[in-house]
N, C-alpha and C. Protein backbone atom coordinates (compact mmCIF):
# COMPACT_ATOMS: atom_id res chain seq x y z
N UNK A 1 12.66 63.27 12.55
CA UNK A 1 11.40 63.33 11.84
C UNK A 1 11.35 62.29 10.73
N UNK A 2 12.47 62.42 9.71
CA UNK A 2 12.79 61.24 9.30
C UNK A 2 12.33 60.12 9.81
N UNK A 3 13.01 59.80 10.49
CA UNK A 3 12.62 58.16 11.01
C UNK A 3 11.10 57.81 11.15
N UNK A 4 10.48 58.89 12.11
CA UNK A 4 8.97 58.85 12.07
C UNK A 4 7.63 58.81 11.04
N UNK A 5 8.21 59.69 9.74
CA UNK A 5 7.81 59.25 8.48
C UNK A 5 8.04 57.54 7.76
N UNK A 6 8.81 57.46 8.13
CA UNK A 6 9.20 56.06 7.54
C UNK A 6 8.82 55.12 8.23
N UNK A 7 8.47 54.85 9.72
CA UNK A 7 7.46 54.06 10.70
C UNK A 7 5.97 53.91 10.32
N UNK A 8 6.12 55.16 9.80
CA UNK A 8 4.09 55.71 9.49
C UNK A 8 4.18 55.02 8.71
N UNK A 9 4.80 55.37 7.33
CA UNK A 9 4.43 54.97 5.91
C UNK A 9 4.81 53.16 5.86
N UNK A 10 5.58 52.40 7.29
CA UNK A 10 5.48 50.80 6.83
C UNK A 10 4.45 50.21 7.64
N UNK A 11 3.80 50.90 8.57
CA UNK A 11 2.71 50.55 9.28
C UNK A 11 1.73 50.94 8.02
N UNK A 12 1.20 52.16 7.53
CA UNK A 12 0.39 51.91 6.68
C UNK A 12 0.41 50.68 5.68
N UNK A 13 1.66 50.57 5.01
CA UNK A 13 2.15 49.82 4.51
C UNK A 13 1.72 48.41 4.63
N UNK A 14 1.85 48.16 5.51
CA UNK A 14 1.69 46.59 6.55
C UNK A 14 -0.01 46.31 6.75
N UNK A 15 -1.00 47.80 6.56
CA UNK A 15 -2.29 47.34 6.50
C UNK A 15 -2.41 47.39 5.59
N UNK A 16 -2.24 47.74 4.50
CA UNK A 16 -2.76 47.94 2.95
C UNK A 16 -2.75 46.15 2.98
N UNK A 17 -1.39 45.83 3.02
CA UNK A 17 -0.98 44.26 2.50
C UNK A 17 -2.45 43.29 2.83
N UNK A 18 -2.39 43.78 4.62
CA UNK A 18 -3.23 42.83 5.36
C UNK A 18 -4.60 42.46 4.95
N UNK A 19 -4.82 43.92 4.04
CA UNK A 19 -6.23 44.39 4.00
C UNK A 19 -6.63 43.86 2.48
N UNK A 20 -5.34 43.94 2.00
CA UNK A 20 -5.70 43.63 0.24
C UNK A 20 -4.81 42.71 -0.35
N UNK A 21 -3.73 42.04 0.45
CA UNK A 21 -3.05 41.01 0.08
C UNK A 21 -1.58 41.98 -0.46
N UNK A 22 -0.97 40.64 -0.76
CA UNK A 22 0.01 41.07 -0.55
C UNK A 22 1.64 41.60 -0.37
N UNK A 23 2.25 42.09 -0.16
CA UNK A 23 3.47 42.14 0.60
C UNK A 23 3.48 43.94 0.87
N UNK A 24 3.74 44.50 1.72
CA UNK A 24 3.96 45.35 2.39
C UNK A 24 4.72 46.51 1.49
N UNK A 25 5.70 45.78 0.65
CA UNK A 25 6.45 46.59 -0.12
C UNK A 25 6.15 46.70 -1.34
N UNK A 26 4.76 46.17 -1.94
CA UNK A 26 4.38 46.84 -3.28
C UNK A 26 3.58 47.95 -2.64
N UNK A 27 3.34 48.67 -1.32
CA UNK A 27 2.29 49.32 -0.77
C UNK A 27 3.04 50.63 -0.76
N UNK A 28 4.35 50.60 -0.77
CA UNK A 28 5.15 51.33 -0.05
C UNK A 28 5.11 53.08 -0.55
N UNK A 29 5.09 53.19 -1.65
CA UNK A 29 5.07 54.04 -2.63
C UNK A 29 3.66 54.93 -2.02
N UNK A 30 2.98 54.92 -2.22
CA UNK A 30 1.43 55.18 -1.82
C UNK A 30 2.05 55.37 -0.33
N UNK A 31 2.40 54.40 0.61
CA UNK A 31 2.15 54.91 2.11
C UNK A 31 3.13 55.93 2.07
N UNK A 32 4.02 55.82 1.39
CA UNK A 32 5.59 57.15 1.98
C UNK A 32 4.29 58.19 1.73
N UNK A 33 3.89 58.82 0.17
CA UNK A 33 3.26 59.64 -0.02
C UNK A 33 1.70 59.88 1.14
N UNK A 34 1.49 59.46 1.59
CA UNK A 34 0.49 59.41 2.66
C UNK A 34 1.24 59.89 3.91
N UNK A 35 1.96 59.20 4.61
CA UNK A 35 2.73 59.67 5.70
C UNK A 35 3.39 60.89 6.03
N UNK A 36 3.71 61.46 4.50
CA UNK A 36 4.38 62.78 4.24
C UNK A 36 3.32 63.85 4.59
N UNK A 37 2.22 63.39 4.02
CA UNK A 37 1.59 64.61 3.94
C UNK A 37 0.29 64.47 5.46
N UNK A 38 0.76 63.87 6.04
CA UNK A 38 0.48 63.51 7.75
C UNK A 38 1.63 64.45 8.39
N UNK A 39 2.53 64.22 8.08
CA UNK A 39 3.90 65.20 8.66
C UNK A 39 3.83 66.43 8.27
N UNK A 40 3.57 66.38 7.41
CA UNK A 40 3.24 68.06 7.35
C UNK A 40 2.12 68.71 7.88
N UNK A 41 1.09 68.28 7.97
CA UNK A 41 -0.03 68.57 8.72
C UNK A 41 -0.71 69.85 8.34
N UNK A 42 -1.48 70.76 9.05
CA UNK A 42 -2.42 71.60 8.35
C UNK A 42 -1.76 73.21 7.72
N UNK A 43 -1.77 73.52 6.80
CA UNK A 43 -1.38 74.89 6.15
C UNK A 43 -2.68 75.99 7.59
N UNK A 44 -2.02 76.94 7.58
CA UNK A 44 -2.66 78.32 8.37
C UNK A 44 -3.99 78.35 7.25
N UNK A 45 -3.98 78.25 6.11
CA UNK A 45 -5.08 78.84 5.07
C UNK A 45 -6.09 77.55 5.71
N UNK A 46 -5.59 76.26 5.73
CA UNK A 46 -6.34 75.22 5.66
C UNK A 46 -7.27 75.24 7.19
N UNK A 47 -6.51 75.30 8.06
CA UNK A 47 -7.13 76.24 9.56
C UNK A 47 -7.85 76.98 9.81
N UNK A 48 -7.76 78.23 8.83
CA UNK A 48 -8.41 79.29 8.71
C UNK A 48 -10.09 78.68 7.94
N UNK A 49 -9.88 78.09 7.41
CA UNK A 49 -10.48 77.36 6.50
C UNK A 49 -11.80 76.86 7.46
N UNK A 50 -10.92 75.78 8.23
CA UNK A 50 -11.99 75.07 9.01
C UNK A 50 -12.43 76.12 10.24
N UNK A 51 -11.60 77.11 10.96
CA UNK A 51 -12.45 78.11 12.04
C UNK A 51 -13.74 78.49 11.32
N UNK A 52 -13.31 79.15 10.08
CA UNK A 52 -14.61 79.30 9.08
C UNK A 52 -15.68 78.80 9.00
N UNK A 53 -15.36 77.41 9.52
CA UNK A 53 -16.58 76.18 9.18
C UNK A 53 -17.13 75.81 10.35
N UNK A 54 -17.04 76.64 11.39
CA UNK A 54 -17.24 76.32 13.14
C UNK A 54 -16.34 75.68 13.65
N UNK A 55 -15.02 75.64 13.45
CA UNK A 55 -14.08 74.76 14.44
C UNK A 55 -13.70 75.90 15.20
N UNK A 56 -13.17 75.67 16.64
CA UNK A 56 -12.86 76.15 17.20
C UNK A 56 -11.36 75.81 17.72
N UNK A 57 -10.22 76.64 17.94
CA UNK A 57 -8.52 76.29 17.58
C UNK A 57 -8.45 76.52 18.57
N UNK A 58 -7.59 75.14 19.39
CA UNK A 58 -7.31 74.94 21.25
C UNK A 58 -6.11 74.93 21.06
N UNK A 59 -4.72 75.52 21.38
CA UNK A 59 -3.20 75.49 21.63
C UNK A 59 -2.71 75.70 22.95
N UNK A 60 -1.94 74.58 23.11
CA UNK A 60 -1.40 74.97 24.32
C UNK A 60 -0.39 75.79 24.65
N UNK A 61 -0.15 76.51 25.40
CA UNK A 61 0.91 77.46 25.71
C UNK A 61 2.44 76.87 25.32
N UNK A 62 2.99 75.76 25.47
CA UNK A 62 3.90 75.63 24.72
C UNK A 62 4.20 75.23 23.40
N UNK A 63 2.95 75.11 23.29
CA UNK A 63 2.79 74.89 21.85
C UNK A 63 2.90 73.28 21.32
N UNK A 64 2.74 72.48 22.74
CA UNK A 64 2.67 70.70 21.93
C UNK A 64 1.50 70.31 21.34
N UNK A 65 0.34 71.31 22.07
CA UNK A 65 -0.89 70.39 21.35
C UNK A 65 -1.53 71.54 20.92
N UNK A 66 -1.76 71.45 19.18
CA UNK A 66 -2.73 72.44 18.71
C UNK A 66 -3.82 71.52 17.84
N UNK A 67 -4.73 72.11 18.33
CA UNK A 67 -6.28 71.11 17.68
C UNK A 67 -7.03 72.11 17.11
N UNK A 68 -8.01 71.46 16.30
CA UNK A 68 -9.40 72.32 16.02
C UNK A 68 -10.42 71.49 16.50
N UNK A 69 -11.30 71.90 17.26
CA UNK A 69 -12.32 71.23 17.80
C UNK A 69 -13.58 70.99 17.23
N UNK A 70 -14.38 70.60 16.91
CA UNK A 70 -15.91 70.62 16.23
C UNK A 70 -16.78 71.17 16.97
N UNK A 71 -16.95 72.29 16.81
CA UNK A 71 -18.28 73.24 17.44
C UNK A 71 -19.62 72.77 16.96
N UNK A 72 -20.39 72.09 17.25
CA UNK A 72 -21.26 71.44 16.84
C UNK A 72 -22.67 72.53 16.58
N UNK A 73 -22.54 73.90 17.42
CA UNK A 73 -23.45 74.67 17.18
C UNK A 73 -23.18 76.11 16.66
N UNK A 74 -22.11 75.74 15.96
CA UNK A 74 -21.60 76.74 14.66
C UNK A 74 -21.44 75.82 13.49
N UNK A 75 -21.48 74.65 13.41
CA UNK A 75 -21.23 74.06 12.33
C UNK A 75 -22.59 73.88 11.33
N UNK A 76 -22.28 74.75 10.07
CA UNK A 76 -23.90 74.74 9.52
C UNK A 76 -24.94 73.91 10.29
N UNK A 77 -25.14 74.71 11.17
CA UNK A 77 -27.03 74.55 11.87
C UNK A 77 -26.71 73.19 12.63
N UNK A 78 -25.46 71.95 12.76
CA UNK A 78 -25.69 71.17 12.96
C UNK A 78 -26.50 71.03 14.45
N UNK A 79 -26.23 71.44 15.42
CA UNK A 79 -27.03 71.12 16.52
C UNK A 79 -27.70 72.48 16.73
N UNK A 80 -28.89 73.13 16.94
CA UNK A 80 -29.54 74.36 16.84
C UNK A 80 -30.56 74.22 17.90
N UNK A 81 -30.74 75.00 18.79
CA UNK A 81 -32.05 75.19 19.75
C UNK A 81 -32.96 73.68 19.83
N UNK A 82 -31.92 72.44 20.38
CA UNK A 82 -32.64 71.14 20.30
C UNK A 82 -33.18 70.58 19.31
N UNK A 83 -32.53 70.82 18.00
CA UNK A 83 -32.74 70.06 16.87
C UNK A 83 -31.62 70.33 15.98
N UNK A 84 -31.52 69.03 15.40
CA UNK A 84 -30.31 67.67 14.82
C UNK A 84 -30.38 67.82 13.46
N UNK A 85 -29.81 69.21 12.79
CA UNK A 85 -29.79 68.85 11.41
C UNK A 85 -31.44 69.57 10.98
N UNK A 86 -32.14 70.16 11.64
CA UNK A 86 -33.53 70.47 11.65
C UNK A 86 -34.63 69.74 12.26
N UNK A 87 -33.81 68.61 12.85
CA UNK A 87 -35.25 67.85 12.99
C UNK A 87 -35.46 67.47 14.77
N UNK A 88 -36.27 68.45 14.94
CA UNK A 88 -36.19 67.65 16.93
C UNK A 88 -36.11 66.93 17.32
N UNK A 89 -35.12 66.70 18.49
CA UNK A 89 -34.70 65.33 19.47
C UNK A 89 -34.96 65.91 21.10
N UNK A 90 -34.56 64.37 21.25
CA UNK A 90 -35.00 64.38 22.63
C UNK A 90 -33.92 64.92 23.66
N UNK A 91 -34.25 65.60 24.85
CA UNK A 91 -33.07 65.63 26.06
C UNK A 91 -31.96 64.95 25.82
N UNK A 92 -32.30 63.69 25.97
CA UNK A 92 -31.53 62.26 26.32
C UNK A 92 -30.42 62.29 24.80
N UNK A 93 -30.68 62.21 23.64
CA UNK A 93 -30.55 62.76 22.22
C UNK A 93 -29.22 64.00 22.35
N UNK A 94 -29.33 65.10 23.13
CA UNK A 94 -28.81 66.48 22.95
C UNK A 94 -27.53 66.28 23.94
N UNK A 95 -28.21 65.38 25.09
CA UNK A 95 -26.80 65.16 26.20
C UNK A 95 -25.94 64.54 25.31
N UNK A 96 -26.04 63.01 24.77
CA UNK A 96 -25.54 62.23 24.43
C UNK A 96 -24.43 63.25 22.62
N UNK A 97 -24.79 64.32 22.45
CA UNK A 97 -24.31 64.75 21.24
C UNK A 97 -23.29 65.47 22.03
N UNK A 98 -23.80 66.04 22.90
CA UNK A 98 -22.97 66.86 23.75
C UNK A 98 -21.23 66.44 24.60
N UNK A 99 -21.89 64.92 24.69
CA UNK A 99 -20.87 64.19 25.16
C UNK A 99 -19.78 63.79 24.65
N UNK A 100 -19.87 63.92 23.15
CA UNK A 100 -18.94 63.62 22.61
C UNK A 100 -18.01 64.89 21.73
N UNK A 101 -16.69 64.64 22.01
CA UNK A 101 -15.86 65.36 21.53
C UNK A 101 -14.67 64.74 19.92
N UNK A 102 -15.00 65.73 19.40
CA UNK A 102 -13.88 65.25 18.20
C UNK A 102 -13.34 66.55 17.43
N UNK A 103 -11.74 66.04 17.33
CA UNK A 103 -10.93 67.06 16.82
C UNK A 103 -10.04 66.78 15.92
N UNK A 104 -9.18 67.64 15.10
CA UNK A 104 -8.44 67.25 14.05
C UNK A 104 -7.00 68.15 14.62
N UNK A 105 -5.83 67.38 15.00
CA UNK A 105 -4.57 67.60 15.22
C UNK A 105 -3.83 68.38 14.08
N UNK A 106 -3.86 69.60 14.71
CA UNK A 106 -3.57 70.62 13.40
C UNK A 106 -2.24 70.26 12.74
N UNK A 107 -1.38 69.75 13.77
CA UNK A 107 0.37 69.70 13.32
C UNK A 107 -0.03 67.81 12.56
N UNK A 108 -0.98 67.18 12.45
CA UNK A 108 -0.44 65.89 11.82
C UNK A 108 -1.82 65.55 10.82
N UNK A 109 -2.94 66.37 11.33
CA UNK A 109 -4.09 66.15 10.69
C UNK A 109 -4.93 65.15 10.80
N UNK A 110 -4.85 64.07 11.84
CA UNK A 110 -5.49 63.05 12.02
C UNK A 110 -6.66 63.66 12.99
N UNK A 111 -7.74 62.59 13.22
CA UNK A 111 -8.91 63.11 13.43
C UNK A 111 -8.67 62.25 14.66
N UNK A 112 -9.54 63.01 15.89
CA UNK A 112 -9.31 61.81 17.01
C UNK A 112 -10.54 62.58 17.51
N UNK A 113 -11.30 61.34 18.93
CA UNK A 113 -12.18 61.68 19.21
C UNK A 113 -12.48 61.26 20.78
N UNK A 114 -13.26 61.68 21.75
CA UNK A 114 -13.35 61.19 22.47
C UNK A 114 -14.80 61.38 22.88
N UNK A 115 -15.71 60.34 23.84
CA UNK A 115 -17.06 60.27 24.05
C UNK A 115 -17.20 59.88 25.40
N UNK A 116 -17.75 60.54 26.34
CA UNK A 116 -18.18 60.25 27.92
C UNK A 116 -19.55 58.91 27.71
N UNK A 117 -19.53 58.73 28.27
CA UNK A 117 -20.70 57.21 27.44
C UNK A 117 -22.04 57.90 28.59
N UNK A 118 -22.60 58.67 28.53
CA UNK A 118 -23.93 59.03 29.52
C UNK A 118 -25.31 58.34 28.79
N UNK A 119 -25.79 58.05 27.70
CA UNK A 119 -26.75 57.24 27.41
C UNK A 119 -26.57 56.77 25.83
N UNK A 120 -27.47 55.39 25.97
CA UNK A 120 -27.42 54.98 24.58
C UNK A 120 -27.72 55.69 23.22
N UNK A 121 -27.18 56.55 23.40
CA UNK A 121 -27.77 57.70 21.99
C UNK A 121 -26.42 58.15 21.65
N UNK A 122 -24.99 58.15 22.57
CA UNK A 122 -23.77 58.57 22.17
C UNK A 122 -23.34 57.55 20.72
N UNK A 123 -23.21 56.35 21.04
CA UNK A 123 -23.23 55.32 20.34
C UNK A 123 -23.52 55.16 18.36
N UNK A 124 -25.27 55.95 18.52
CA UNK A 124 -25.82 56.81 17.09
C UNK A 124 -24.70 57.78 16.74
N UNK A 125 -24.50 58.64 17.63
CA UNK A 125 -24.31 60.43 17.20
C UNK A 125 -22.65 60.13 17.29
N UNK A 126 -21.87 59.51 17.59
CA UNK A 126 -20.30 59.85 17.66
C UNK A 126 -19.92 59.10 16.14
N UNK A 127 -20.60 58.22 15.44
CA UNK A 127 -19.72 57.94 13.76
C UNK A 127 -20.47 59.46 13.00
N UNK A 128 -21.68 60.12 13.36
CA UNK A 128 -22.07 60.80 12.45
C UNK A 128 -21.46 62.48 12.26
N UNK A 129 -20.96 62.70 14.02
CA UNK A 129 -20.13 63.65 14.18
C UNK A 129 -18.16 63.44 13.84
N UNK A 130 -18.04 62.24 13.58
CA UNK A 130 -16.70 62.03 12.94
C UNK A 130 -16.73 61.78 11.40
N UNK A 131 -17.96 61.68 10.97
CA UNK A 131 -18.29 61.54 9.79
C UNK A 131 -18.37 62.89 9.16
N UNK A 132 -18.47 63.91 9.79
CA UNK A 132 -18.62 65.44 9.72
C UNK A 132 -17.83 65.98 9.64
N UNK A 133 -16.70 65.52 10.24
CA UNK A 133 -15.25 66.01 10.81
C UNK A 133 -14.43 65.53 9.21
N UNK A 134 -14.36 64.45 9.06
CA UNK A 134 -14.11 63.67 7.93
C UNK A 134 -14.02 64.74 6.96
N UNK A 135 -15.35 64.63 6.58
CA UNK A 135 -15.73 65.03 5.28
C UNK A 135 -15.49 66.52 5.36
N UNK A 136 -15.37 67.49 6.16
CA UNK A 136 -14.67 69.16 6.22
C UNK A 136 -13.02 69.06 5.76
N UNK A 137 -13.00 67.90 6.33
CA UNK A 137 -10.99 67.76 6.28
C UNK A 137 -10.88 67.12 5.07
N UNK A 138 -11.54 66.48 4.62
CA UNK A 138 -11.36 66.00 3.20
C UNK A 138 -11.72 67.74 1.64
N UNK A 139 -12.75 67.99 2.42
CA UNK A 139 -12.97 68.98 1.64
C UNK A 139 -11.85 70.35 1.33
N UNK A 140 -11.63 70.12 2.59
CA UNK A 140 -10.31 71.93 2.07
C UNK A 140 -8.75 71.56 1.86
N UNK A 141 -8.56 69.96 1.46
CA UNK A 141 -7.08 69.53 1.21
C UNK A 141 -6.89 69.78 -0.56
């Protein structure tokens, strides 16, 4: 586990530099503390937290992959009887929300996502539903 913390935190490391100049090892400090708390990943309260908030908790029987999923029609009102936040959309609009999936990896906490591409409307709706995701996981740390 060791070792894997210390990969994370010089890859972060290595973008900070890239991103803001540099050398990798004035970054280092900041990424260990970042990487750590990636390794530790979500507290049960913090879980509990987000089921609360419409996520829905997928584990697999042996227990390698545990996620929370974004329920998009438990998540305050976000998708409701064909309207977006309150405001009506189209068919084409509801598939394309539908299509896309995003979840937060309970054991590392990173957000990942995936999107079936069925019409140009996924494109709109998949930064605003990871933008959602974001900002819940930012909120109960």
């Amino acid at each position: 586990m060791m070792k894997e913390v210390m990969c994370k935190a010089w890859e972060i490391a290595k973008k900070a530099a890239k991103k803001f100049g540099g050398k990798a090892i004035e970054y280092i400090g900041g990424a260990l503390k970042m990487a750590w708390e990636a390794a530790k990943g979500l507290t049960e309260k913090q879980i509990n937290s987000l089921v609360s908030k419409g996520y829905n908790r997928w584990t697999t029987d042996d227990g390698e992959r545990d996620r929370l999923y974004l329920n998009i029609y438990k998540h305050a009102n976000m998708f409701h009887y064909g309207k977006w936040n309150g405001e009506e959309i189209f068919p084409a609009e509801q598939r394309a929300i539908k299509a896309v999936k995003v979840w937060i990896d309970a054991k590392t906490g990173e957000i990942s996502h995936q999107a079936t591409y069925v019409n140009r409307y996924v494109d709109q709706y998949k930064p605003l539903l990871i933008d959602a995701v974001k900002a819940d996981l930012a909120s109960i740390k």
